[in-house]
Protein backbone atom coordinates (compact mmCIF):
# COMPACT_ATOMS: atom_id res chain seq x y z
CA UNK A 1 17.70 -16.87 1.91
CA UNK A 2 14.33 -16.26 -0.16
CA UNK A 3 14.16 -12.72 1.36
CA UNK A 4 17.76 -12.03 -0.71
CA UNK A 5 16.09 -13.89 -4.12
CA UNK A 6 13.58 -11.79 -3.72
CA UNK A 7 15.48 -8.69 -3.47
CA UNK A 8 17.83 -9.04 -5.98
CA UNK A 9 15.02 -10.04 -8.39
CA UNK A 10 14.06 -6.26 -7.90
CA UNK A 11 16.82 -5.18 -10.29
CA UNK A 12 18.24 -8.11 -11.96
CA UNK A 13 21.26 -8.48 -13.89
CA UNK A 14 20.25 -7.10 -17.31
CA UNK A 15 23.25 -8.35 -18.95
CA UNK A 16 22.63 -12.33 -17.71
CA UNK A 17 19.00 -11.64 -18.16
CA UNK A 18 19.26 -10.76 -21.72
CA UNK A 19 21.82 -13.68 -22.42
CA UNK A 20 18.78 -15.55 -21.02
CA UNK A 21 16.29 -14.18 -22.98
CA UNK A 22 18.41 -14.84 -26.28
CA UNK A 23 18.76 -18.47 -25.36
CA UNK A 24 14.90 -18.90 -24.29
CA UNK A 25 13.91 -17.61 -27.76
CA UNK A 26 15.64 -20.26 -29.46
CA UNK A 27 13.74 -23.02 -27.36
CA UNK A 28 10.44 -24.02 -27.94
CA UNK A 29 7.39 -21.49 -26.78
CA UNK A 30 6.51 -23.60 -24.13
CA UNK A 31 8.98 -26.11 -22.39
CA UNK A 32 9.41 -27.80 -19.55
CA UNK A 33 12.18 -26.61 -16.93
CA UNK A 34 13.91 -28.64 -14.02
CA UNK A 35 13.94 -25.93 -11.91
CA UNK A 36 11.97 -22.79 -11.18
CA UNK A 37 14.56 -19.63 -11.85
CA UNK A 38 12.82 -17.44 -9.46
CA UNK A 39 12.27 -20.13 -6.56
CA UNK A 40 11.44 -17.58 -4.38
CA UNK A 41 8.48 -16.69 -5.86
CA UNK A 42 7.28 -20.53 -7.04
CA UNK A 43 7.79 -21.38 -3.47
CA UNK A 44 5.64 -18.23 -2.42
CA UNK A 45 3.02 -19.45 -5.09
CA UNK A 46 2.86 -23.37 -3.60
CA UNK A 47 5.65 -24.58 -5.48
CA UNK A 48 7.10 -28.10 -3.56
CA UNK A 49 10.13 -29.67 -5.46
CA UNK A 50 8.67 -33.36 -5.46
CA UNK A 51 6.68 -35.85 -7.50
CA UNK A 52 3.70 -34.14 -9.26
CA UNK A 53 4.85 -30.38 -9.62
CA UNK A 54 6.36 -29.47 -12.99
CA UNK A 55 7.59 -26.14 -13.58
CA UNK A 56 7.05 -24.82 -17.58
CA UNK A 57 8.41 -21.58 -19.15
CA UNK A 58 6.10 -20.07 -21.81
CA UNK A 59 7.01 -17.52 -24.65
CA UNK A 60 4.38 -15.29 -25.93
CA UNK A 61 4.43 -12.73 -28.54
CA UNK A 62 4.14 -9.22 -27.20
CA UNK A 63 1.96 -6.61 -28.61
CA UNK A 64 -1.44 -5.34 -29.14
CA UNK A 65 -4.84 -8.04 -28.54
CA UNK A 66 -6.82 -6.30 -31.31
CA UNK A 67 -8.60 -8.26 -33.46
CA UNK A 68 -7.45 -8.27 -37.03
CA UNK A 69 -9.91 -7.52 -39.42
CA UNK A 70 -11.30 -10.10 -41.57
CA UNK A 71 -10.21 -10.62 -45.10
CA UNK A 72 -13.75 -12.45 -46.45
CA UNK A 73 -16.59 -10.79 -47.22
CA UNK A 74 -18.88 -10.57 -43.76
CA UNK A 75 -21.63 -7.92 -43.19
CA UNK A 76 -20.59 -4.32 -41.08
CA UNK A 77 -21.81 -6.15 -37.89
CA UNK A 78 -19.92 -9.14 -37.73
CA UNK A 79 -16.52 -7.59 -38.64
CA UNK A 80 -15.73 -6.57 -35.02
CA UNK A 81 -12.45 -4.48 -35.26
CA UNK A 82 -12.80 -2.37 -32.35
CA UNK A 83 -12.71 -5.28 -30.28
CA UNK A 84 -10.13 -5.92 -28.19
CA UNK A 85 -9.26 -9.51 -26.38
CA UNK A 86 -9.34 -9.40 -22.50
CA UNK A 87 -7.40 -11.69 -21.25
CA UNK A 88 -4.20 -10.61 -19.79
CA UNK A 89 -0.61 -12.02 -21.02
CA UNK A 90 -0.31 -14.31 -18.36
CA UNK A 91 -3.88 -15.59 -17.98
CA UNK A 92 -2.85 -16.60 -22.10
CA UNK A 93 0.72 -18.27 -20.50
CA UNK A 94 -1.62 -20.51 -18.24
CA UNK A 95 -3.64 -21.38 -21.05
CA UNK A 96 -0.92 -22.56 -23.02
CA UNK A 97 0.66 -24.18 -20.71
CA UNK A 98 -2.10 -26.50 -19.76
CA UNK A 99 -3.01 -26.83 -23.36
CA UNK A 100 0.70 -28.78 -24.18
CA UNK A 101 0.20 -30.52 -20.63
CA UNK A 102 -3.11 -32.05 -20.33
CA UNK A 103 -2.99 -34.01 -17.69
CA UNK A 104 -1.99 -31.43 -15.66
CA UNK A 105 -3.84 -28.25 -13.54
CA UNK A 106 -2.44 -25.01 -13.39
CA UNK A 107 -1.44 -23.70 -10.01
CA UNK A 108 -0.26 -20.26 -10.75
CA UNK A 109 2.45 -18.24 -12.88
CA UNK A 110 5.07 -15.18 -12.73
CA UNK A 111 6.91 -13.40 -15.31
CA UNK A 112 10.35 -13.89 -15.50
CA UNK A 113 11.41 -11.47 -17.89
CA UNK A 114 10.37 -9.48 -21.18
CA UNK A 115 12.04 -7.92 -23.91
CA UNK A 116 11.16 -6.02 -27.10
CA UNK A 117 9.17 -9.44 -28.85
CA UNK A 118 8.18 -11.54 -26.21
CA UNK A 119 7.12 -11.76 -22.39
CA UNK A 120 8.03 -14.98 -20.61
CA UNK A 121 6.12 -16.65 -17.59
CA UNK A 122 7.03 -19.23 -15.38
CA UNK A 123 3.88 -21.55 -15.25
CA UNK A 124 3.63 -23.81 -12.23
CA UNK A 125 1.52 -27.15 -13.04
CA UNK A 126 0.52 -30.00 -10.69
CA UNK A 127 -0.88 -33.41 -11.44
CA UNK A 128 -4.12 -34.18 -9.13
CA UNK A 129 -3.80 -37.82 -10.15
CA UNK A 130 -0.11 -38.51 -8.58
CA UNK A 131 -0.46 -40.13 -5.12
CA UNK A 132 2.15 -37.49 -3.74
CA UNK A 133 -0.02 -35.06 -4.46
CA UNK A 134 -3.10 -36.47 -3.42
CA UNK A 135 -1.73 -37.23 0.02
CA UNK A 136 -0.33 -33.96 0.71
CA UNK A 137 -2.78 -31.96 2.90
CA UNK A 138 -2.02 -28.27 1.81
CA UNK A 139 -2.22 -29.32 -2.14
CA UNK A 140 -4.91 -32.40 -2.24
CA UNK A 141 -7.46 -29.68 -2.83
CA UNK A 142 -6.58 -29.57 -6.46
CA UNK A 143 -7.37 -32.78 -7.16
CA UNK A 144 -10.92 -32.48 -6.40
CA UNK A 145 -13.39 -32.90 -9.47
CA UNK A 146 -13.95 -29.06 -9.47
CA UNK A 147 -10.88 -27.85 -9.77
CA UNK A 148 -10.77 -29.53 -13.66
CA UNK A 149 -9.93 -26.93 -15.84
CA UNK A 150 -9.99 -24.44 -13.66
CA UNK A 151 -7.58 -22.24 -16.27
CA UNK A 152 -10.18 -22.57 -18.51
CA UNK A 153 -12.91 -20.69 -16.41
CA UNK A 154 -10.84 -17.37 -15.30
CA UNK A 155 -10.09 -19.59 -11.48
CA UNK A 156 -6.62 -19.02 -11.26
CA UNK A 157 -4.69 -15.92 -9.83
CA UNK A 158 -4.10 -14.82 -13.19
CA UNK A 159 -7.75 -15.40 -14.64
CA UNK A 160 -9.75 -13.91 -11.61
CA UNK A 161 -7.69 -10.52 -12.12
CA UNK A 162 -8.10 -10.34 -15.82
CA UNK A 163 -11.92 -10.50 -15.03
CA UNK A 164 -11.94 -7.53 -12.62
CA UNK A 165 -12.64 -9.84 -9.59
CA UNK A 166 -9.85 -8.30 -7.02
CA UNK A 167 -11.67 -5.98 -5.36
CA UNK A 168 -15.51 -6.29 -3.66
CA UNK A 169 -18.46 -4.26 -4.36
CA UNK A 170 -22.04 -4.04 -4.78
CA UNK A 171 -21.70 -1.84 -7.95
CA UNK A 172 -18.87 -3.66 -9.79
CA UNK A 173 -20.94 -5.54 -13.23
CA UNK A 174 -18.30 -8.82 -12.81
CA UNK A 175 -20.62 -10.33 -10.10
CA UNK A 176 -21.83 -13.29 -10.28
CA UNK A 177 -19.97 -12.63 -13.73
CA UNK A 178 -19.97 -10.67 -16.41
CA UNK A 179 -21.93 -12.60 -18.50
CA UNK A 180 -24.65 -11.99 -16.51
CA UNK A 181 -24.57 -8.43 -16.70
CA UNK A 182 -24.52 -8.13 -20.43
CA UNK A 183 -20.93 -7.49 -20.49
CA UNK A 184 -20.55 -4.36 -18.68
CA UNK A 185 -18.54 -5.42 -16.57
CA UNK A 186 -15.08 -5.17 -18.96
């Protein structure tokens, strides 16, 4: 069954899709959902529909991460125009998401759909305190003390792509991080 969810999500129906999309801008930027619309994929992702998984959509603005320039007075070096932001779309979905939910950790996320204003991201959040969760070997790992925040330091799916750490080797400048190598690694 999650084979054919998975195929059809490969050229949705634009017209229900943008019906969708009309209704999601009306709701809040970030709001909880019953249920994931692309289960396939939050079931691929470690999704479980039980006590201690909540599933969160998240609007974001599209468009470019340049930094606007400032409009006090500052000195030529610390106006920084040229400098872009990062972070990918969805690593800033995550962030939100845990933001309005603090109690909760961030498992992973998937876009759902975009249009001409906004992306949207389904943003899949567990709570390491709930006893379901803490008793169920394939997910107790999150609540372990070093998973805390682990949005918040690039350790999600999301986060560990944005900082260039996909692929292995002994001349990439994002190991140990890029911090450590003045920045040359981004």
């Amino acid at each position: 069954m999650y084979h054919y969810m998975k195929e059809a999500w490969k050229s949705p129906d634009r017209k229900v899709l943008r019906e969708r999309m009309i209704q999601w801008r009306k709701d809040n930027a970030v709001k909880e959902i019953d249920k994931p619309l692309r289960i396939d994929r939050a079931r691929n992702l470690g999704y479980k529909d039980k006590t201690g998984f909540v599933v969160v959509r998240v609007r974001l603005r599209r468009g470019g991460h340049k930094r606007s320039r400032p409009n006090k007075g500052r000195r030529g070096k610390r106006l920084h125009t040229r400098k872009n932001l990062k972070m990918n779309y969805r690593w800033i979905a995550e962030q939100r998401a845990a933001q309005k939910f603090m109690d909760f950790e961030v498992l992973n996320s998937y876009l759902i759909g975009k249009d001409g204003f906004h992306y949207f991201y389904e943003v899949i959040l567990v709570n390491p305190n709930a006893p379901e969760i803490k008793n169920d070997s394939t997910i107790s790992w999150i609540s372990k003390p070093r998973n805390k925040g682990r949005v918040f330091r690039g350790l999600t799916s999301a986060g560990k792509k944005s900082r260039g750490l996909r692929s292995k080797s002994p001349n990439l400048k994002v190991r140990p991080s890029a911090r450590a190598n003045k920045n040359k690694g981004k």
